[in-house]
C-alpha atoms as a PDB file:
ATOM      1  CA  UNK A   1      12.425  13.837  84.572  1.00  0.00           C
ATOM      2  CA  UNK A   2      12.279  14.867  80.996  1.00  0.00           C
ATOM      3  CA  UNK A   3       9.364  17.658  80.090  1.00  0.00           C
ATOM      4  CA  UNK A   4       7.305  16.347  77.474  1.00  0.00           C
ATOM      5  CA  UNK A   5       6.148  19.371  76.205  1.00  0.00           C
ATOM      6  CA  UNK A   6       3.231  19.337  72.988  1.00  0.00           C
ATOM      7  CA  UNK A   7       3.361  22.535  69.846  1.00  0.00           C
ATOM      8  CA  UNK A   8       0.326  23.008  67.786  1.00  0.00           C
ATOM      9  CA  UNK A   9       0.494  24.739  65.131  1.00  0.00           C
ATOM     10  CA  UNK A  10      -2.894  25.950  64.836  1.00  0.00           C
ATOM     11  CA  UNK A  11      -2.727  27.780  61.101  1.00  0.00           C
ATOM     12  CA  UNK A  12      -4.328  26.680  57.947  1.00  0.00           C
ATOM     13  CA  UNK A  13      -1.210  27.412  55.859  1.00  0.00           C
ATOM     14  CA  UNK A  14       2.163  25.506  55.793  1.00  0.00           C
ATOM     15  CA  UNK A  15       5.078  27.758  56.314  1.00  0.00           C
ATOM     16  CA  UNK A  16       3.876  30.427  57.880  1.00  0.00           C
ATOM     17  CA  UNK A  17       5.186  33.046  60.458  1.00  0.00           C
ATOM     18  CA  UNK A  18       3.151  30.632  63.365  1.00  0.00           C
ATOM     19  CA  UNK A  19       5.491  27.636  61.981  1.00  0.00           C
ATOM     20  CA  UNK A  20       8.568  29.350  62.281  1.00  0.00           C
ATOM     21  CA  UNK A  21       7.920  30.559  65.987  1.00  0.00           C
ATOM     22  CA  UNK A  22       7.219  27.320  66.922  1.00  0.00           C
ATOM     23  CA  UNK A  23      10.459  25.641  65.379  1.00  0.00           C
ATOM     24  CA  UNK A  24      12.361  27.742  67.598  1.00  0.00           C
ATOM     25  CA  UNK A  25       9.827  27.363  70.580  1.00  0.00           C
ATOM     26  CA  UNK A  26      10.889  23.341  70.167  1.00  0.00           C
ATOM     27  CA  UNK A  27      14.726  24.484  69.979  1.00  0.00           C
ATOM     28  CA  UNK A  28      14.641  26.282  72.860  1.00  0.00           C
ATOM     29  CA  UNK A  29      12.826  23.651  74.741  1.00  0.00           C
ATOM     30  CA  UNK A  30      14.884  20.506  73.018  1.00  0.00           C
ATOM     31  CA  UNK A  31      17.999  22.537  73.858  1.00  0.00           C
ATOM     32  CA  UNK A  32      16.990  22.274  77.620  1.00  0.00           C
ATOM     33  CA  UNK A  33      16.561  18.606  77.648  1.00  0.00           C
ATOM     34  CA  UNK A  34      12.893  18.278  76.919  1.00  0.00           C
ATOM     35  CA  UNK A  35      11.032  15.888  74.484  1.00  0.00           C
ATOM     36  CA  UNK A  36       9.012  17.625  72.189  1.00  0.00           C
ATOM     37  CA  UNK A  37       6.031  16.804  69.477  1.00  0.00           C
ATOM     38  CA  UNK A  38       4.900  19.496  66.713  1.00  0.00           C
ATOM     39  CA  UNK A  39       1.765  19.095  65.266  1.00  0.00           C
ATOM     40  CA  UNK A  40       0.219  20.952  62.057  1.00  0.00           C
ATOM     41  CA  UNK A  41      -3.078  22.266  61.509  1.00  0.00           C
ATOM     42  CA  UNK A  42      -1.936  22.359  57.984  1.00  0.00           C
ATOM     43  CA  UNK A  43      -1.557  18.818  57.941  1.00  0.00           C
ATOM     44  CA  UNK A  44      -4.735  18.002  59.691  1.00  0.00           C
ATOM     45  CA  UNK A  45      -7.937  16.209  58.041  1.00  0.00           C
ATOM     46  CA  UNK A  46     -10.787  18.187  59.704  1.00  0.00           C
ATOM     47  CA  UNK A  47     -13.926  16.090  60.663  1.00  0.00           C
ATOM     48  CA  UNK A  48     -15.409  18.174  63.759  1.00  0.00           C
ATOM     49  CA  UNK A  49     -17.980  16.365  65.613  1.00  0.00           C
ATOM     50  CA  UNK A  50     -20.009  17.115  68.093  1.00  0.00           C
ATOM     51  CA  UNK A  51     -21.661  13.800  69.287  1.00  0.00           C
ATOM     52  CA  UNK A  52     -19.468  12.780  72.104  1.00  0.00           C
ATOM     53  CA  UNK A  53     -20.892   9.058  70.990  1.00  0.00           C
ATOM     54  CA  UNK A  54     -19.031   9.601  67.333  1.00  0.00           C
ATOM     55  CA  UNK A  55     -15.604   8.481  67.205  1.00  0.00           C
ATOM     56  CA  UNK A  56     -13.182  11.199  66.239  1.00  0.00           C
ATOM     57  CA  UNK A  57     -11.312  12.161  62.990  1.00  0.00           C
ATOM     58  CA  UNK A  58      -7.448  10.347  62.872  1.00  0.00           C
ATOM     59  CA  UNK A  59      -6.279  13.736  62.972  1.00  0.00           C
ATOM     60  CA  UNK A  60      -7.840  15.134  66.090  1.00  0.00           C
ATOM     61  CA  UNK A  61      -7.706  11.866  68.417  1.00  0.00           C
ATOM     62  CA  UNK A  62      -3.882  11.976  67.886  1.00  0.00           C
ATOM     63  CA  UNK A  63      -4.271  15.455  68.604  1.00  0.00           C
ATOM     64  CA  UNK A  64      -5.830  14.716  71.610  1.00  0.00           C
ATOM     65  CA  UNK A  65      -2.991  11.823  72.548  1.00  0.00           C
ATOM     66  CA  UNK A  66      -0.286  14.675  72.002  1.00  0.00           C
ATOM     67  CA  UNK A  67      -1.744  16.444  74.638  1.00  0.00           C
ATOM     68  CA  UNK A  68      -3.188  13.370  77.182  1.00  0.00           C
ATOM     69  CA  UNK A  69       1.166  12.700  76.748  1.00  0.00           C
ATOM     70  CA  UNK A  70       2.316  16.248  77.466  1.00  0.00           C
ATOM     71  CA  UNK A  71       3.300  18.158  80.326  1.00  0.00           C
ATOM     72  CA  UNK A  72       3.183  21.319  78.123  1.00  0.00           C
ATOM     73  CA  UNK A  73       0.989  22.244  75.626  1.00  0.00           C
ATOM     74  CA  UNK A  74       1.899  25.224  73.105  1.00  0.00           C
ATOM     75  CA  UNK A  75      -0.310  26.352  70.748  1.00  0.00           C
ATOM     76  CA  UNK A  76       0.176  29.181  68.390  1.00  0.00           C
ATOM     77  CA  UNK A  77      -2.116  30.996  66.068  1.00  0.00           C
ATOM     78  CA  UNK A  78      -3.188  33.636  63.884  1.00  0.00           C
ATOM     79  CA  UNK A  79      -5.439  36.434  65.103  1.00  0.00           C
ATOM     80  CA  UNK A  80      -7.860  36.936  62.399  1.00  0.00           C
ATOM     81  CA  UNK A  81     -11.186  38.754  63.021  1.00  0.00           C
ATOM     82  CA  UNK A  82     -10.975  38.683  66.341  1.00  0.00           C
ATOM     83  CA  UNK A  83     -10.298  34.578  67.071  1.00  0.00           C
ATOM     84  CA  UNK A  84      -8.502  31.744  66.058  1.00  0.00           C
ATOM     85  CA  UNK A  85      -8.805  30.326  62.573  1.00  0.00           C
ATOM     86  CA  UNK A  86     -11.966  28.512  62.240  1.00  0.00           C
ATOM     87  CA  UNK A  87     -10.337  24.933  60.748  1.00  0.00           C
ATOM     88  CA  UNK A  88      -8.514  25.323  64.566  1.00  0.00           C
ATOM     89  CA  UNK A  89     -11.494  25.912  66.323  1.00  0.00           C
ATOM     90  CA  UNK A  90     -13.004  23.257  64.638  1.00  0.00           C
ATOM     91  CA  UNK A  91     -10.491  21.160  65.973  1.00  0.00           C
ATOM     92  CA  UNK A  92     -10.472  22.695  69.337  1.00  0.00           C
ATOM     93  CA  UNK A  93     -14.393  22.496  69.666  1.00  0.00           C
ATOM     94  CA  UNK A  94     -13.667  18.487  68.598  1.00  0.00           C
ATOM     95  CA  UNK A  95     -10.830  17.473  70.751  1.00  0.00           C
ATOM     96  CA  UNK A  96     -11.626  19.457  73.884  1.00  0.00           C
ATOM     97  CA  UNK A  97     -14.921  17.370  74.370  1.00  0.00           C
ATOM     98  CA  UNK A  98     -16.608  16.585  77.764  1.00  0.00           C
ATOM     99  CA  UNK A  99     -14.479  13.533  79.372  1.00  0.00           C
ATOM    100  CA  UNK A 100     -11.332  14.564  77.557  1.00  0.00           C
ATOM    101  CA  UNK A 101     -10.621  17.950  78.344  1.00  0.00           C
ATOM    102  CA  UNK A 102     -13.173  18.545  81.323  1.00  0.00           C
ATOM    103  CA  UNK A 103     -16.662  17.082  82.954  1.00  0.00           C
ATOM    104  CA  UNK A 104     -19.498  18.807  84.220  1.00  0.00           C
ATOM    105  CA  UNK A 105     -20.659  17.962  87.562  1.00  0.00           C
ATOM    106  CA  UNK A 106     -24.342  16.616  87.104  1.00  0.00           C
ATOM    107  CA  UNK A 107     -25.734  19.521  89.157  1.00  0.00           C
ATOM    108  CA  UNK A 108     -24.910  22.921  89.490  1.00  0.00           C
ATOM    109  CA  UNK A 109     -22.364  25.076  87.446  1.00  0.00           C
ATOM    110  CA  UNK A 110     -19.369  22.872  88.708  1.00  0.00           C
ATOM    111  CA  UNK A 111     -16.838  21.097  86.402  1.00  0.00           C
ATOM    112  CA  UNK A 112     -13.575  18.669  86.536  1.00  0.00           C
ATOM    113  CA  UNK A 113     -10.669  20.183  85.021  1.00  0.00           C
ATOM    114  CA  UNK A 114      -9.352  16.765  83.307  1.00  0.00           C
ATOM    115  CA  UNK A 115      -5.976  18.033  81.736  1.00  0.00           C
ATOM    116  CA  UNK A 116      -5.136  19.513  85.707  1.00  0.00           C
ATOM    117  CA  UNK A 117      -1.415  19.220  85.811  1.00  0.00           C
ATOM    118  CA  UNK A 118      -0.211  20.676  82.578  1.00  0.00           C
ATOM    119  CA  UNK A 119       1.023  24.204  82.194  1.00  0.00           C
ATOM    120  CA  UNK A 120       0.706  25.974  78.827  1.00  0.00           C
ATOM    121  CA  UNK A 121       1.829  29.128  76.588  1.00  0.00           C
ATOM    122  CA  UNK A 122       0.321  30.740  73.671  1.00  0.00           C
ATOM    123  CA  UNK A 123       1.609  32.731  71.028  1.00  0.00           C
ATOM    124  CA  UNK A 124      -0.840  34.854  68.589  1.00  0.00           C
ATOM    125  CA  UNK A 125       0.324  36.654  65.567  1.00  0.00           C
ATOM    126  CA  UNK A 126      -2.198  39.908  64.243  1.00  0.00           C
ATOM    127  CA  UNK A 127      -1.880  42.287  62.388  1.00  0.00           C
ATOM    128  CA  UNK A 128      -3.278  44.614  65.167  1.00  0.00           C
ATOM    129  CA  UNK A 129      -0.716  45.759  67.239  1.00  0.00           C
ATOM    130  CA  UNK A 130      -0.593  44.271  70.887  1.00  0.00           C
ATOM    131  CA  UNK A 131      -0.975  47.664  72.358  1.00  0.00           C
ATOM    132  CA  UNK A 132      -4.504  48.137  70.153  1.00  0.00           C
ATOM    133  CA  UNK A 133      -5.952  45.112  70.935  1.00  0.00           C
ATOM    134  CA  UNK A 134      -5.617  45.564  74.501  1.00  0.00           C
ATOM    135  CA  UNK A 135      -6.797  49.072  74.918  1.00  0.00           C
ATOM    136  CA  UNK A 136      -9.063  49.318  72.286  1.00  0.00           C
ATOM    137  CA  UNK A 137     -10.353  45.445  72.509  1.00  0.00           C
ATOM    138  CA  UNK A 138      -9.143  44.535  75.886  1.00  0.00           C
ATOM    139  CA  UNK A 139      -7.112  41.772  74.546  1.00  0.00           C
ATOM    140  CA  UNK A 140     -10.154  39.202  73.611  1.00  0.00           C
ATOM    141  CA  UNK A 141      -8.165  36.795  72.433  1.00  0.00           C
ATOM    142  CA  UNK A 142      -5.421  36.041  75.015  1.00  0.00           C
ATOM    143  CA  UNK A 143      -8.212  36.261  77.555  1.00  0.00           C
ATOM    144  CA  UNK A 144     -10.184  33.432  75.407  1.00  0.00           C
ATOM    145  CA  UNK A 145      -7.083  31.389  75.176  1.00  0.00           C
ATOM    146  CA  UNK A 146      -5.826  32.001  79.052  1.00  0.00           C
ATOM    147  CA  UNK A 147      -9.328  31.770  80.630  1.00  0.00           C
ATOM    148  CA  UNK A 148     -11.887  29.880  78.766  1.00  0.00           C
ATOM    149  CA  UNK A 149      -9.408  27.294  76.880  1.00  0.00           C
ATOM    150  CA  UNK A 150      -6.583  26.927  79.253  1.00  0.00           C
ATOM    151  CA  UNK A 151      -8.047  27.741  82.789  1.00  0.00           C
ATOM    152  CA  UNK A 152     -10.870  25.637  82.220  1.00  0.00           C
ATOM    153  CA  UNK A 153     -10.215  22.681  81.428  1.00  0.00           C
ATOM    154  CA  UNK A 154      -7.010  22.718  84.037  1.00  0.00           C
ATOM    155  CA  UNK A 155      -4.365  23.862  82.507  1.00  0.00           C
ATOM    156  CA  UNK A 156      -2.543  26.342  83.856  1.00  0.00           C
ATOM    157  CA  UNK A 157      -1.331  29.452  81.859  1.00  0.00           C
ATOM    158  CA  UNK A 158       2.041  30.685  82.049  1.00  0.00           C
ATOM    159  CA  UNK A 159       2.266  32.683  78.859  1.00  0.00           C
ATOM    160  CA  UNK A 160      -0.006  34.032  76.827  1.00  0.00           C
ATOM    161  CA  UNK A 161       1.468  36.503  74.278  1.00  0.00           C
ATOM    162  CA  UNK A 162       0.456  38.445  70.936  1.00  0.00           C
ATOM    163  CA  UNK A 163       2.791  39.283  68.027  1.00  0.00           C
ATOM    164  CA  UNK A 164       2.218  42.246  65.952  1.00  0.00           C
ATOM    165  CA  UNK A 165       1.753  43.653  63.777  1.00  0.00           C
ATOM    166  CA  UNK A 166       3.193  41.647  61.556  1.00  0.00           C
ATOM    167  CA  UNK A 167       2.358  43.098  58.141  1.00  0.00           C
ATOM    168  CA  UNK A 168       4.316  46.016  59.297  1.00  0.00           C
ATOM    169  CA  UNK A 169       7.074  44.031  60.895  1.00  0.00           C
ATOM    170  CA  UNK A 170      10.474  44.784  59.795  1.00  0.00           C
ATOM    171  CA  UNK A 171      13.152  41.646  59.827  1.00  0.00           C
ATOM    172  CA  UNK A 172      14.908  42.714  62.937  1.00  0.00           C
ATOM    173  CA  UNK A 173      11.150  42.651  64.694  1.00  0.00           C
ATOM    174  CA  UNK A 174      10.806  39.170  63.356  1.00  0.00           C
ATOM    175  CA  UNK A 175      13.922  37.741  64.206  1.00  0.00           C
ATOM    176  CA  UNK A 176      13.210  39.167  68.207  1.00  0.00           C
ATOM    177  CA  UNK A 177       9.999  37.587  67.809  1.00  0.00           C
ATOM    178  CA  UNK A 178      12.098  34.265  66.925  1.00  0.00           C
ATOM    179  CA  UNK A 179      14.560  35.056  69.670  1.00  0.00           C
ATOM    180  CA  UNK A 180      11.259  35.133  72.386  1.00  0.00           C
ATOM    181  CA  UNK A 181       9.755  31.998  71.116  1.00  0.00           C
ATOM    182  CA  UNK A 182      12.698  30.007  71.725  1.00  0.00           C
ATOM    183  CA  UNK A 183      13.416  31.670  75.083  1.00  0.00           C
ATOM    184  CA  UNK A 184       9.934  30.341  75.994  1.00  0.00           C
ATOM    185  CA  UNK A 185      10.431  27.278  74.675  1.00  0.00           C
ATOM    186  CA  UNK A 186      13.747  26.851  76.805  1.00  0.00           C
ATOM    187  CA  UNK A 187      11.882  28.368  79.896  1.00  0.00           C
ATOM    188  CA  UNK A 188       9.038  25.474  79.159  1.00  0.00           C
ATOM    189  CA  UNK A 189      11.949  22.902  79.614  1.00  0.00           C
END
């Protein structure tokens, strides 16, 4: 069975370094017989709601079918301040709304994970090099994305990486960072 295997990009800016990884994420995964669909926050009309009664924004209901169709879900994403960019946690707070993404039980602290059955990776680019965020930060953002994104609403984690830094990143450091994108993208297949 082909893998059908979803790519956010989840930066504000066309062409960036995020845009790039993911390219060759889908090459590496293409390459290995899967069926892959990019999608760009760039290209992305944000209209976050909150009413689960409102109907949702073009943009983030086929943002939502990308990843009701995939088996694998990518996202990638700049680190800045500490999180995500806000335009994709706009679209994040949007899309992953109770009965799409997960359903509280009516009682207790108990929930259905409704994307159960998908696997996922992450990739986050930062300036802050991977070694300080996790001993001087403890890593807060791959443990957002791994635990209280991906965990929770079912999908299982299989890698969750940061970049960087990436203002100090020489070619050669880039173009490894390219190689280990599509390697996870083939792996993903």
């Amino acid at each position: 069975m082909t893998k059908k295997i979803f790519i956010w990009v989840a930066h504000p800016k066309p062409g960036s370094l995020n845009a790039a990884l993911a390219e060759r994420y889908a090459t590496g995964a293409r390459a290995n017989g899967a069926e892959v669909r990019i999608m760009h926050l760039s290209d992305m009309s944000i209209e976050a709601g909150y009413d689960a009664d409102a109907p949702l924004s073009p943009d983030v209901q086929a943002w939502q079918d990308n990843i009701r169709w995939a088996d694998h879900v990518m996202i990638v994403h700049p680190y800045w301040w500490g999180a995500m960019p806000a335009q994709a946690k706009a679209v994040m707070d949007a899309g992953l709304q109770s009965g799409f993404a997960y359903k509280y039980h009516g009682r207790g602290l108990g929930w259905d994970k409704l994307l159960e059955g998908r696997t996922g990776d992450a990739i986050i680019t930062a300036d802050t090099p991977p070694w300080v965020d996790t001993l001087l930060y403890r890593s807060p953002g791959r443990r957002v994305m791994r635990n209280q994104v991906m965990k929770f609403v079912g999908v299982k984690p299989r890698n969750v990486v940061l970049l960087g830094s990436v203002k100090l990143a020489k070619p050669e450091k880039i173009a490894n960072w390219l190689n280990r994108a599509e390697a996870m993208g083939a792996a993903a297949a």
